[in-house]
N, C-alpha and C. Protein backbone atom coordinates (compact mmCIF):
# COMPACT_ATOMS: atom_id res chain seq x y z
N UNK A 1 0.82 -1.17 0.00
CA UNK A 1 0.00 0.00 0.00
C UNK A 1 0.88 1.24 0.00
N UNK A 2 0.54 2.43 -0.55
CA UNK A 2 1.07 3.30 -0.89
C UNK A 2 0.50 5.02 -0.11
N UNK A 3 1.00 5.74 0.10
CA UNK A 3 0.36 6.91 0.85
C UNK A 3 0.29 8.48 -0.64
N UNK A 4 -0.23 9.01 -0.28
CA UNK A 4 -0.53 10.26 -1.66
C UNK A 4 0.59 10.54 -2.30
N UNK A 5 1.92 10.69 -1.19
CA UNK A 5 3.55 10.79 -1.48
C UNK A 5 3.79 9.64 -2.04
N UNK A 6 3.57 8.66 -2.25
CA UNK A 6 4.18 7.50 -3.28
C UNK A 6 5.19 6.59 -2.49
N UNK A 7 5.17 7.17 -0.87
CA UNK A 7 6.26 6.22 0.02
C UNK A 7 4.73 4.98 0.39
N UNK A 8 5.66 3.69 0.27
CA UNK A 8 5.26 2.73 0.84
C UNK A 8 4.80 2.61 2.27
N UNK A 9 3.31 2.50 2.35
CA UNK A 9 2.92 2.28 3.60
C UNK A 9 2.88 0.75 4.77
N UNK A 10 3.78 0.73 5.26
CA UNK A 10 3.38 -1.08 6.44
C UNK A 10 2.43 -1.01 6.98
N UNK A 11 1.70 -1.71 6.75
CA UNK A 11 0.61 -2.24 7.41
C UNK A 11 0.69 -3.08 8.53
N UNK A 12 1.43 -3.89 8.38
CA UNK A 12 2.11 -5.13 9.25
C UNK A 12 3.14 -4.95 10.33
N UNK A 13 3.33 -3.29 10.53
CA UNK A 13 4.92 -3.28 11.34
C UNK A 13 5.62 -3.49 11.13
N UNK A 14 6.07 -4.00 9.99
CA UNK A 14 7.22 -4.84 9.79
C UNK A 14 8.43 -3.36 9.34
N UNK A 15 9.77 -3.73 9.63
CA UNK A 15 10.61 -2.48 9.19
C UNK A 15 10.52 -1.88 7.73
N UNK A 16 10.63 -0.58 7.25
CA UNK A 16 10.50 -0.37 6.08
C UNK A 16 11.83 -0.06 5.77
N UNK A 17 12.52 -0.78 4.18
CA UNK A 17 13.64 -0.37 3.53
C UNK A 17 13.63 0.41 2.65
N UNK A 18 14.20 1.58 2.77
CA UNK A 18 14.24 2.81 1.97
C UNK A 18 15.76 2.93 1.46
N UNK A 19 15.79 3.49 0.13
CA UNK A 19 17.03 4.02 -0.23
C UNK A 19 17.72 5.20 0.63
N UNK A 20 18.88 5.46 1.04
CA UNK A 20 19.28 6.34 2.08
C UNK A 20 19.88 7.43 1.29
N UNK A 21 19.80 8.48 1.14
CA UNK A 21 19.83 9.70 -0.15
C UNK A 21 21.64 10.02 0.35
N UNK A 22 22.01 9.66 1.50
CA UNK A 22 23.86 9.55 2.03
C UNK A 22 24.85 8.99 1.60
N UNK A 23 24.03 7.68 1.11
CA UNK A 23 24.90 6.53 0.80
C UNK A 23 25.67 6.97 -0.09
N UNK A 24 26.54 6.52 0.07
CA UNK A 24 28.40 6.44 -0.92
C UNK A 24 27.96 5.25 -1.99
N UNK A 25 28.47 6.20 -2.98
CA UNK A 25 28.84 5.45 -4.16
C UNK A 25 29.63 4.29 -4.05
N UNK A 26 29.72 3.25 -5.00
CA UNK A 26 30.82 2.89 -4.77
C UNK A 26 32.26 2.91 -5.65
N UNK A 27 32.30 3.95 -6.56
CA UNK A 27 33.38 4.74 -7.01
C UNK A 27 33.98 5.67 -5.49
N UNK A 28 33.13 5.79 -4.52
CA UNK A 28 33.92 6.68 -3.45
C UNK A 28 33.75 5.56 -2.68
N UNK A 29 33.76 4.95 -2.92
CA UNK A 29 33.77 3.60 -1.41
C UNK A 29 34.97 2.77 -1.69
N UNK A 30 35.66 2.79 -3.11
CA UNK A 30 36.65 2.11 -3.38
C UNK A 30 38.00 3.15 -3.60
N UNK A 31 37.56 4.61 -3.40
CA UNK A 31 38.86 5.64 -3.43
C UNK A 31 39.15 5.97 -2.03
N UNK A 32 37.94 5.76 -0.67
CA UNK A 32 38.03 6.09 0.53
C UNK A 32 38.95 4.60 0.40
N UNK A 33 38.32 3.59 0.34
CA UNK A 33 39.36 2.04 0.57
C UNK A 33 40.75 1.97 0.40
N UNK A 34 41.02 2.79 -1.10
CA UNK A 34 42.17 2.68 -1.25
C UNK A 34 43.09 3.38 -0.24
N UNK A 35 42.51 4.82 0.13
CA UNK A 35 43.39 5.87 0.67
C UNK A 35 43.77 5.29 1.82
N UNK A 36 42.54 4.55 2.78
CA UNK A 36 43.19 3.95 4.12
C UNK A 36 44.00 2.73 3.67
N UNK A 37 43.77 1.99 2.67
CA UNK A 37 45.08 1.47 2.46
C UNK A 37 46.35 1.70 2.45
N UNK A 38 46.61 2.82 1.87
CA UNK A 38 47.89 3.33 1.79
C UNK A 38 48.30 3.82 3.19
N UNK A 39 47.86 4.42 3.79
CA UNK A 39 48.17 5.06 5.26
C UNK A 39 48.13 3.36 6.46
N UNK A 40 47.75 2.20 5.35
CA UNK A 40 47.88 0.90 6.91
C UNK A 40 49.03 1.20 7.28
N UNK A 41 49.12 0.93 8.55
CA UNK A 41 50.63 0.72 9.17
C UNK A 41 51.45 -1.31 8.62
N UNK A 42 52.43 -0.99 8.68
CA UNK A 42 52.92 -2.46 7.85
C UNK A 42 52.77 -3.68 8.88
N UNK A 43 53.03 -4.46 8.63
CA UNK A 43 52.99 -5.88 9.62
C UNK A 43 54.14 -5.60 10.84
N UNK A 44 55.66 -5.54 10.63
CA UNK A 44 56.59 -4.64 11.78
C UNK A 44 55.76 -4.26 12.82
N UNK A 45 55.07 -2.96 12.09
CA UNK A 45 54.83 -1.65 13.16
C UNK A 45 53.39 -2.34 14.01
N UNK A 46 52.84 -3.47 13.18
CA UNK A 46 51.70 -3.89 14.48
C UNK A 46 52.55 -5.01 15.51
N UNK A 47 53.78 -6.07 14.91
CA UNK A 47 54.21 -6.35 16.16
C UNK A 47 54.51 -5.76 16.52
N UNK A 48 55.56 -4.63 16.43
CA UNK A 48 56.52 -3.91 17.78
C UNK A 48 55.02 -3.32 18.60
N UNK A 49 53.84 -3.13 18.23
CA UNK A 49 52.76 -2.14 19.01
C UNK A 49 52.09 -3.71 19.67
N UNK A 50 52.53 -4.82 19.99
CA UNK A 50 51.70 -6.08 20.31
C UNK A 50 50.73 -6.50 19.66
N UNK A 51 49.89 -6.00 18.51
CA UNK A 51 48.67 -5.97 17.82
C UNK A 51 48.97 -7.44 17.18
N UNK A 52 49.89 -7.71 16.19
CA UNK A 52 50.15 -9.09 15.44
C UNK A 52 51.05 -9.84 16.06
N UNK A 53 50.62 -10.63 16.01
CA UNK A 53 51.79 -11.97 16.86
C UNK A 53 52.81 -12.06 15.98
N UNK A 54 54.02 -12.31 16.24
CA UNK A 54 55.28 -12.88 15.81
C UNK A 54 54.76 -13.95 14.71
N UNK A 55 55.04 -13.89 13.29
CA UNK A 55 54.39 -15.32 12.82
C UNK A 55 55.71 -15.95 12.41
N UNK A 56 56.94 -16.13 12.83
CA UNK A 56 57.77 -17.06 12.29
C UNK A 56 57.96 -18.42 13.48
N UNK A 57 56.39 -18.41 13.99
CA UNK A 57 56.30 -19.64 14.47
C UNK A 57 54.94 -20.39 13.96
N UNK A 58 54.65 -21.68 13.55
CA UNK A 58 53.26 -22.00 13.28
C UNK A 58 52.11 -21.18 13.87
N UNK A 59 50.67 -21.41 13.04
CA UNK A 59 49.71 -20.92 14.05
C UNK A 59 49.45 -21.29 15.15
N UNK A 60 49.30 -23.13 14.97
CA UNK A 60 49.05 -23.43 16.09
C UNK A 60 49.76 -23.70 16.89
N UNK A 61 51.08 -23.09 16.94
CA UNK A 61 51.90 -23.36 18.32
C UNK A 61 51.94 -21.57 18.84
N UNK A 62 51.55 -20.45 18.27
CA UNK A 62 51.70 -19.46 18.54
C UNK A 62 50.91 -18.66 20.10
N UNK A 63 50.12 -19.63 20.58
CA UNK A 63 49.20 -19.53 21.76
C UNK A 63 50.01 -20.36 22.49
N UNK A 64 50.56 -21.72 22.48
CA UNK A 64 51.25 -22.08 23.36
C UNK A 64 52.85 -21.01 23.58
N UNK A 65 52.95 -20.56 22.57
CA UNK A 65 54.34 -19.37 22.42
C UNK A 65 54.00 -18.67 23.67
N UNK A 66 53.19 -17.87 23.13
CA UNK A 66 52.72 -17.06 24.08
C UNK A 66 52.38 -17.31 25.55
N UNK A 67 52.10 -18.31 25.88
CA UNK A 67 51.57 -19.17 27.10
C UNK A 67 53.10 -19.04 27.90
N UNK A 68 53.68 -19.49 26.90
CA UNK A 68 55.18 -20.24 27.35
C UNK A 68 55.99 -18.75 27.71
N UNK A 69 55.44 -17.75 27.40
CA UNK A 69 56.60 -16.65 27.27
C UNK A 69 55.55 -15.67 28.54
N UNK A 70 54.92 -15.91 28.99
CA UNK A 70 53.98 -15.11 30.04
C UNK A 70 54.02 -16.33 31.23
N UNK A 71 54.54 -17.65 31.10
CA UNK A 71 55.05 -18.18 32.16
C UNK A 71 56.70 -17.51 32.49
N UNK A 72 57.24 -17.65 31.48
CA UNK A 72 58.89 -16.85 31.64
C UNK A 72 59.11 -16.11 32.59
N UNK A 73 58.37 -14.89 31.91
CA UNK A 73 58.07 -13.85 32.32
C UNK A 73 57.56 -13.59 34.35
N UNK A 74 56.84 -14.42 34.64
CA UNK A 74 56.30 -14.59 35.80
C UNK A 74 57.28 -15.43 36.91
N UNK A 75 57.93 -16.25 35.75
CA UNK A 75 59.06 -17.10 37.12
C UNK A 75 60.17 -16.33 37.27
N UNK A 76 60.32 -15.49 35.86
CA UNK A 76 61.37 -14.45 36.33
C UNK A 76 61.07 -12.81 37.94
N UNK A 77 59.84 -12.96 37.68
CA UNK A 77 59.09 -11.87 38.33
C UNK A 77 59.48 -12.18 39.95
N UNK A 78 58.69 -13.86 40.04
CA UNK A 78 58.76 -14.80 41.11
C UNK A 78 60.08 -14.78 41.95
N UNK A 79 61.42 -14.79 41.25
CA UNK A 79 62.17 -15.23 41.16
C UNK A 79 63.40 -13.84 41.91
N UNK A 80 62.94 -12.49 40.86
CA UNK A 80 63.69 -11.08 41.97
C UNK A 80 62.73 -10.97 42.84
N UNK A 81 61.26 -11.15 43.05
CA UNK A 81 60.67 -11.22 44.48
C UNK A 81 61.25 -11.82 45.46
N UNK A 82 61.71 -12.94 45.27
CA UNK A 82 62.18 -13.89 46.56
C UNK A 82 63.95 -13.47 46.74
N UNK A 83 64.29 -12.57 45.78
CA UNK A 83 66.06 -11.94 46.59
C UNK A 83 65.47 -10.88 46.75
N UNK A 84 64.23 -9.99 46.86
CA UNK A 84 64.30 -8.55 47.08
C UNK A 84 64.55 -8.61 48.79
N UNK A 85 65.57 -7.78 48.78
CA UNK A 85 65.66 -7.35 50.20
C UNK A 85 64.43 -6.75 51.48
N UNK A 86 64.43 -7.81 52.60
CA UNK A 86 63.56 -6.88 53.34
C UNK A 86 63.42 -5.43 54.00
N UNK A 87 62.80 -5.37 54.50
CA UNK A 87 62.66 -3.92 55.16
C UNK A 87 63.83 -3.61 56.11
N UNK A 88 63.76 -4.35 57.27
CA UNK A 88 64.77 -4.17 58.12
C UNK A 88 66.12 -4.00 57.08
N UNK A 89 66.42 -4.66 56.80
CA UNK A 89 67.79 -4.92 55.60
C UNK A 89 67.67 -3.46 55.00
N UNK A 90 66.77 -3.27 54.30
CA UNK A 90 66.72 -1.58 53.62
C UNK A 90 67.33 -0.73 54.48
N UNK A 91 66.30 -0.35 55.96
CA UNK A 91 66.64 0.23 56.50
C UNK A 91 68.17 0.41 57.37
N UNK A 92 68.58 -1.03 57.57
CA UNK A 92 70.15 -0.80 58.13
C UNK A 92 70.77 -0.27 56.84
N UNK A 93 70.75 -0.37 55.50
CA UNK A 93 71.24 0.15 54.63
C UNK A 93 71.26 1.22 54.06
N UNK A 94 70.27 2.30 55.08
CA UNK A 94 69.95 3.81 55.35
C UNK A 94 69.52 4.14 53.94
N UNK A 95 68.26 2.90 52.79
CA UNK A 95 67.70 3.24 51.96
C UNK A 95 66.38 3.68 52.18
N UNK A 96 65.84 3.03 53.18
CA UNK A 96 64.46 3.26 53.83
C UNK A 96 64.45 4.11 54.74
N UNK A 97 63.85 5.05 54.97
CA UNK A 97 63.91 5.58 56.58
C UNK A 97 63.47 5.01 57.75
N UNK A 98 63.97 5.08 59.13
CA UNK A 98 64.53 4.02 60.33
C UNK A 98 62.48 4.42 60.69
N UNK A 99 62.33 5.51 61.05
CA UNK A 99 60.91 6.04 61.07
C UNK A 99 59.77 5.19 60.79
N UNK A 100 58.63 4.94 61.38
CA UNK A 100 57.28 4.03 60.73
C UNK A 100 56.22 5.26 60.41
N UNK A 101 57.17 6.70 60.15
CA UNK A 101 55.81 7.84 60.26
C UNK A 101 54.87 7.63 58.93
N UNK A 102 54.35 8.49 58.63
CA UNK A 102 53.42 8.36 57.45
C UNK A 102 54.43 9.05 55.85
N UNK A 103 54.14 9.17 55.12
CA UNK A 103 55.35 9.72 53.90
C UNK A 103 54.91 11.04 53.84
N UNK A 104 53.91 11.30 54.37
CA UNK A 104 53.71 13.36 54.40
C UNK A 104 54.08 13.49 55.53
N UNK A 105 54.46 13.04 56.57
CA UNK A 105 55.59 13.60 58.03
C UNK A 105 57.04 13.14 57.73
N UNK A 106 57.10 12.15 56.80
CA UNK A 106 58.76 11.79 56.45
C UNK A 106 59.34 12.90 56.74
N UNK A 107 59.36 13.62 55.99
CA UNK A 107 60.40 14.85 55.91
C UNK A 107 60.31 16.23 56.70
N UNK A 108 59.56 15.84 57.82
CA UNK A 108 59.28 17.05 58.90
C UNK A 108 59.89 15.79 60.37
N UNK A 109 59.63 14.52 60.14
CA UNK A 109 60.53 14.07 61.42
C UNK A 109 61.94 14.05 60.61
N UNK A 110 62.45 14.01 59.44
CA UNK A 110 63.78 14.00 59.04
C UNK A 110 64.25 15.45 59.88
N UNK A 111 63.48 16.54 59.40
CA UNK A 111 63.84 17.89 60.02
C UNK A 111 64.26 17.72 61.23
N UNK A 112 63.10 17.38 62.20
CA UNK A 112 63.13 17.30 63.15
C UNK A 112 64.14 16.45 64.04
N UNK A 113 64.72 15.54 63.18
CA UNK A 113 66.03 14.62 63.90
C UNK A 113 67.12 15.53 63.64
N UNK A 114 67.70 16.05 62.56
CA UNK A 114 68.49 16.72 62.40
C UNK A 114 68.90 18.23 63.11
N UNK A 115 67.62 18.51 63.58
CA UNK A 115 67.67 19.80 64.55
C UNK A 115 67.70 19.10 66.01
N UNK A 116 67.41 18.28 66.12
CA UNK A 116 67.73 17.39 67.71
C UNK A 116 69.46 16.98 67.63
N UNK A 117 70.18 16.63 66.73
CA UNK A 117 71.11 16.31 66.81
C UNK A 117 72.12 17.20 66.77
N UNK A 118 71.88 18.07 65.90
CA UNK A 118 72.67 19.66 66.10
C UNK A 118 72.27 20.27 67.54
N UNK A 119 71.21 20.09 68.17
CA UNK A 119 70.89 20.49 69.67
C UNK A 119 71.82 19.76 70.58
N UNK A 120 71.80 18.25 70.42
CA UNK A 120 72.83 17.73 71.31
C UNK A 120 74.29 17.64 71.11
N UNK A 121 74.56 18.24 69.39
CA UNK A 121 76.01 18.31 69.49
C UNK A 121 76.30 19.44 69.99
N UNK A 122 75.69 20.84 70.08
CA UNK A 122 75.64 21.78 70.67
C UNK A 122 75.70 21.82 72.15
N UNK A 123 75.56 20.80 72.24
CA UNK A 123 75.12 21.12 74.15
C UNK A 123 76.37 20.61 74.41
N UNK A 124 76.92 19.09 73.92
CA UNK A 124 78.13 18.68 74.44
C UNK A 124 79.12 19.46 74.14
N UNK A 125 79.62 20.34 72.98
CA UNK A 125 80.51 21.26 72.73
C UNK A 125 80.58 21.69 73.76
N UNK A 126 79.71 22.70 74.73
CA UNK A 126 79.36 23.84 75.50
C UNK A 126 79.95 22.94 76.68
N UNK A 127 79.72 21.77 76.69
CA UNK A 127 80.04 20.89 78.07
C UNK A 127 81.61 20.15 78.18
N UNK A 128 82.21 20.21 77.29
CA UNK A 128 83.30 19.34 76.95
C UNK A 128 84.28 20.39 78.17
N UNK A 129 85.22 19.40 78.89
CA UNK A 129 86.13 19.93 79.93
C UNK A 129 86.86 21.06 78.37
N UNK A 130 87.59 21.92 79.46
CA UNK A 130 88.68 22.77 79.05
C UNK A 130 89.97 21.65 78.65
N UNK A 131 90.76 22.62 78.00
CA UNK A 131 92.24 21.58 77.71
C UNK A 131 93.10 21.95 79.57
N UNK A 132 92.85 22.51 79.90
CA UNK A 132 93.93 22.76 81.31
C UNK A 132 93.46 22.09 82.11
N UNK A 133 91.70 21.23 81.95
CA UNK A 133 91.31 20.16 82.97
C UNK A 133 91.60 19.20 82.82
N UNK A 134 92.01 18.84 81.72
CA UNK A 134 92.64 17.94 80.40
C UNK A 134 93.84 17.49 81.75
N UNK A 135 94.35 18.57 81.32
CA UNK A 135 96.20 18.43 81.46
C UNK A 135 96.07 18.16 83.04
N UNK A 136 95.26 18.59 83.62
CA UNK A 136 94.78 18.59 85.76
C UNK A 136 94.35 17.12 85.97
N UNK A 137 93.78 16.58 84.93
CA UNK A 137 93.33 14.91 85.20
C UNK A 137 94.51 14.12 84.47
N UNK A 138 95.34 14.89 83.85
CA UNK A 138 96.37 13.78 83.34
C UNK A 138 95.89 12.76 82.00
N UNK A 139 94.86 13.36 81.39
CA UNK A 139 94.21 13.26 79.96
C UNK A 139 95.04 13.25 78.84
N UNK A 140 95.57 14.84 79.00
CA UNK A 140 96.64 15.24 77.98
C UNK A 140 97.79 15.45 79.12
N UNK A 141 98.85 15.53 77.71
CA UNK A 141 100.10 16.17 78.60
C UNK A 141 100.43 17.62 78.40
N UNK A 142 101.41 18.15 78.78
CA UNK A 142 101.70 19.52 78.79
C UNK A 142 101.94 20.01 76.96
N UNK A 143 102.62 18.86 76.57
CA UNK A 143 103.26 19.34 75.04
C UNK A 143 101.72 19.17 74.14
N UNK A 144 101.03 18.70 74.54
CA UNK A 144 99.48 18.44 73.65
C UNK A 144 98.80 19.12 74.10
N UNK A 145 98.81 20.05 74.63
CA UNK A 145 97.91 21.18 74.94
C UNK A 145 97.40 22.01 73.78
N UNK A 146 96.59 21.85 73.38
CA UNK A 146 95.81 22.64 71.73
C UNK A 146 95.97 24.26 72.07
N UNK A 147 95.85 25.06 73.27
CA UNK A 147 95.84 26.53 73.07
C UNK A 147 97.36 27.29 72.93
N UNK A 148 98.54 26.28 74.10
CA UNK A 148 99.21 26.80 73.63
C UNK A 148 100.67 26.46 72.35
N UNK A 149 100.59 27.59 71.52
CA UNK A 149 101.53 27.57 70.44
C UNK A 149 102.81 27.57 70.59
């Protein structure tokens, strides 16, 4: 059945197929084809990107390849896990800090040790005997006396 416009009317619901007034030729469907042809990237550039498998092995051994090379891979993984050094070990090796603070106070208790330790080398300076109490306890002798020249 037909409507006054001459478009086909469904009666039945069924979908209606119409010509689409967009559609590409296919003189431009085979010059768009070609052009992305030319711009493919080559077989190389999809292995080095992982996209194509290596094919200078059969097909059907190329999944066990792969199987076999993502086990490798994992016993090697396995393998610097179990020599990585522990924590304690880090830390006597003054790579870790000795500290359990959080990593945004790291570097305000680092401050803070370093101004405690300049405090107590300061204090013992200030406290250290004289050289003439030195020489009165029999510490130093007369000729090692640091003041006089």
């Amino acid at each position: 059945m037909s409507d006054p416009t001459g478009t086909f009317v469904n009666t039945d619901k069924a979908p209606v197929l119409r010509a689409d007034p967009d559609t590409i030729s296919p003189l431009e469907r085979r010059n768009s084809l070609e052009k992305h042809l030319q711009h493919r990237p080559d077989a190389q550039d999809l292995k080095n990107r992982h996209i194509l498998l290596d094919t200078k092995t059969a097909p059907a051994l190329q999944a066990k390849q792969l199987e076999l090379e993502r086990q490798q891979h994992s016993d090697s993984l396995r393998k610097h896990l179990e020599k990585r050094a522990d924590r304690d070990e880090l830390v006597e090796r003054n790579i870790l800090p000795e500290g359990n603070a959080a990593p945004a106070l790291q570097a305000s208790q680092k401050a803070l040790d370093r101004h405690m330790r300049a405090d107590s080398l300061e204090h013992k300076i200030q406290t250290r005997p004289k050289p003439e109490q030195l020489i009165k306890e029999g510490i130093l002798e007369e000729s090692e006396n640091p003041i006089k020249e």
